[in-house]
N, C-alpha and C. Protein backbone atom coordinates (compact mmCIF):
# COMPACT_ATOMS: atom_id res chain seq x y z
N UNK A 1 2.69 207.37 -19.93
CA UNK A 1 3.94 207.36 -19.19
C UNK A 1 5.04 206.71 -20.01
N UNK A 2 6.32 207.12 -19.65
CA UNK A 2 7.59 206.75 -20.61
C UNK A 2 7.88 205.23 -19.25
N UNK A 3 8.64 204.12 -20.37
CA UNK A 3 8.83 203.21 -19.72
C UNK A 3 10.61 203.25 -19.63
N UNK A 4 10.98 202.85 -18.63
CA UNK A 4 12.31 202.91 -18.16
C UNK A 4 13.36 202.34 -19.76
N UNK A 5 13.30 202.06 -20.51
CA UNK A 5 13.85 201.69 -21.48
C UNK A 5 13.62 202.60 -22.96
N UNK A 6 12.53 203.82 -22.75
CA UNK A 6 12.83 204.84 -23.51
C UNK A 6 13.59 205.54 -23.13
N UNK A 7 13.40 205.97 -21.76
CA UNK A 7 14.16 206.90 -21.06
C UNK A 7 15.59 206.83 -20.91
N UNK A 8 16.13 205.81 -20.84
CA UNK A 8 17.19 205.37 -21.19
C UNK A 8 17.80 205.39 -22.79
N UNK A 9 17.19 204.79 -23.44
CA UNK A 9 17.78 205.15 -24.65
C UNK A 9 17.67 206.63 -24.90
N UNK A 10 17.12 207.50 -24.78
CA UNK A 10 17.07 208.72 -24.54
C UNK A 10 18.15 209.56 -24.63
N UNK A 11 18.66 208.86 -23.09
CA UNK A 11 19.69 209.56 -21.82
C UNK A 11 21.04 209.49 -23.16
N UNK A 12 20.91 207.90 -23.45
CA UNK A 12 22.21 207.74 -24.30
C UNK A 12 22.07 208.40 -25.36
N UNK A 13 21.53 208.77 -26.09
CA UNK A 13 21.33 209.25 -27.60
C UNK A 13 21.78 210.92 -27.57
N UNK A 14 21.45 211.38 -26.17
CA UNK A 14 21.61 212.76 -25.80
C UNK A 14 23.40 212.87 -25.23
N UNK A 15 23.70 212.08 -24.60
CA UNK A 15 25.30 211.77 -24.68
C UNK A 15 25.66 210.79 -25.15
N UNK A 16 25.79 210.69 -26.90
CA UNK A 16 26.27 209.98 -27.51
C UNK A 16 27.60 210.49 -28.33
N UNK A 17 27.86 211.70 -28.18
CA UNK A 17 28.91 212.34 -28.47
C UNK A 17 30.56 212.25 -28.17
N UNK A 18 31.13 211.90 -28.85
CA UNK A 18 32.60 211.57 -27.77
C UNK A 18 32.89 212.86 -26.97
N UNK A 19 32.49 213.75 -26.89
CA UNK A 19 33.01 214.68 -25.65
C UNK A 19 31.90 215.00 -24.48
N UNK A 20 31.23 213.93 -24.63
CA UNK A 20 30.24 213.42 -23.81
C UNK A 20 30.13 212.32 -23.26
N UNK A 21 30.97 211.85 -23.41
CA UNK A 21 31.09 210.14 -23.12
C UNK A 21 31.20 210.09 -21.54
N UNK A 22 31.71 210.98 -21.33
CA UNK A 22 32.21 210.51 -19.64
C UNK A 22 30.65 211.19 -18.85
N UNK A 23 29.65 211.87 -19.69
CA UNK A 23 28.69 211.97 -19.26
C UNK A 23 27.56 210.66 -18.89
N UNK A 24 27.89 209.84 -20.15
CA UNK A 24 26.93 209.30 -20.41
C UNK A 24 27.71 207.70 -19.23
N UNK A 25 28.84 207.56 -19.04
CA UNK A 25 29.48 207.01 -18.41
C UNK A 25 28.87 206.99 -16.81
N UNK A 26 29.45 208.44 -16.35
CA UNK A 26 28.80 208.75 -15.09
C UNK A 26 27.64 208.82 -14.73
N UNK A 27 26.40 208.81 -15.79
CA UNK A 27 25.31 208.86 -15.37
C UNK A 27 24.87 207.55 -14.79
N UNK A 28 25.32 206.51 -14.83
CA UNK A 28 24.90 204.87 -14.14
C UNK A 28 25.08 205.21 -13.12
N UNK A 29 25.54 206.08 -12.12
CA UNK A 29 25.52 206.42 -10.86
C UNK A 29 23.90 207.09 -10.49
N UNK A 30 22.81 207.38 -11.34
CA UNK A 30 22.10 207.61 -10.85
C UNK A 30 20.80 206.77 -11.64
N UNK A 31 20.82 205.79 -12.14
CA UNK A 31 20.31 204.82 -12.80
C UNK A 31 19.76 203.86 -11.82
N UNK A 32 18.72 203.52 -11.08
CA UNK A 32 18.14 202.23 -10.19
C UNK A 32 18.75 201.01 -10.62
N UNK A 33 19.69 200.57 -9.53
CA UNK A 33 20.61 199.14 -9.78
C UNK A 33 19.98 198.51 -10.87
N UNK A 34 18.56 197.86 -10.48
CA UNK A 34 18.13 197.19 -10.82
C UNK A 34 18.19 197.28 -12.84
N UNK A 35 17.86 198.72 -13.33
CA UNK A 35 18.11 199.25 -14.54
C UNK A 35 19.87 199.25 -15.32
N UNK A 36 21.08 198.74 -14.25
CA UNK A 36 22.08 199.03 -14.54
C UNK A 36 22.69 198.14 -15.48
N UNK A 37 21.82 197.05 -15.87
CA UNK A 37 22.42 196.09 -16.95
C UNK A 37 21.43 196.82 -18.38
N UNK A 38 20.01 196.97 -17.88
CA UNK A 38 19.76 197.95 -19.27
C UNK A 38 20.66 198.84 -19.82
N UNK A 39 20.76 199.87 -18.93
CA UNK A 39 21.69 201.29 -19.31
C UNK A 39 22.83 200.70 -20.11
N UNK A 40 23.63 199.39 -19.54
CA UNK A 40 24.89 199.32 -20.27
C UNK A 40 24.99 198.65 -21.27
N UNK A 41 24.01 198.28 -21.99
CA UNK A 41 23.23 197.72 -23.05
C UNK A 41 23.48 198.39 -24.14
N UNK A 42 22.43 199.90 -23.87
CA UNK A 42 22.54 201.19 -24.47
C UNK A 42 23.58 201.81 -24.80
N UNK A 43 24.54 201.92 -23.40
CA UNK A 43 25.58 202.63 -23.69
C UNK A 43 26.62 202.15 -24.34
N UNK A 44 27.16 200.36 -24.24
CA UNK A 44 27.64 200.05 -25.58
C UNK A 44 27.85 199.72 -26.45
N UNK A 45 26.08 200.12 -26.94
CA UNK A 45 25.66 200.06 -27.84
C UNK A 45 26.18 201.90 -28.70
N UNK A 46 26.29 202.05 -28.10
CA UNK A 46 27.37 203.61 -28.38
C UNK A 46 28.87 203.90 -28.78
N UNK A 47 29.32 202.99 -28.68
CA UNK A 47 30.67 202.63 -29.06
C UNK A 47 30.78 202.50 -30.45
């Protein structure tokens, strides 16, 4: 099984594109609260 912190880096690596950004932005809307300080870790780590 994938652990919530591949899957995530994942998500970001797949919209890491600047004309993807607002993808990878909006996707924390479907991210488990609890995961929402991981995700934004990742994501700006994308910047």
């Amino acid at each position: 099984t994938l652990k919530i912190g591949e899957v995530l880096l994942s998500i970001s690596r797949l919209f890491s594109g600047p004309e993807r950004r607002h993808l990878l932005e909006r996707f924390k809307d479907y991210v488990p609260a609890k995961y929402h300080s991981l995700y934004e870790q990742y994501v700006e780590g994308k910047d």
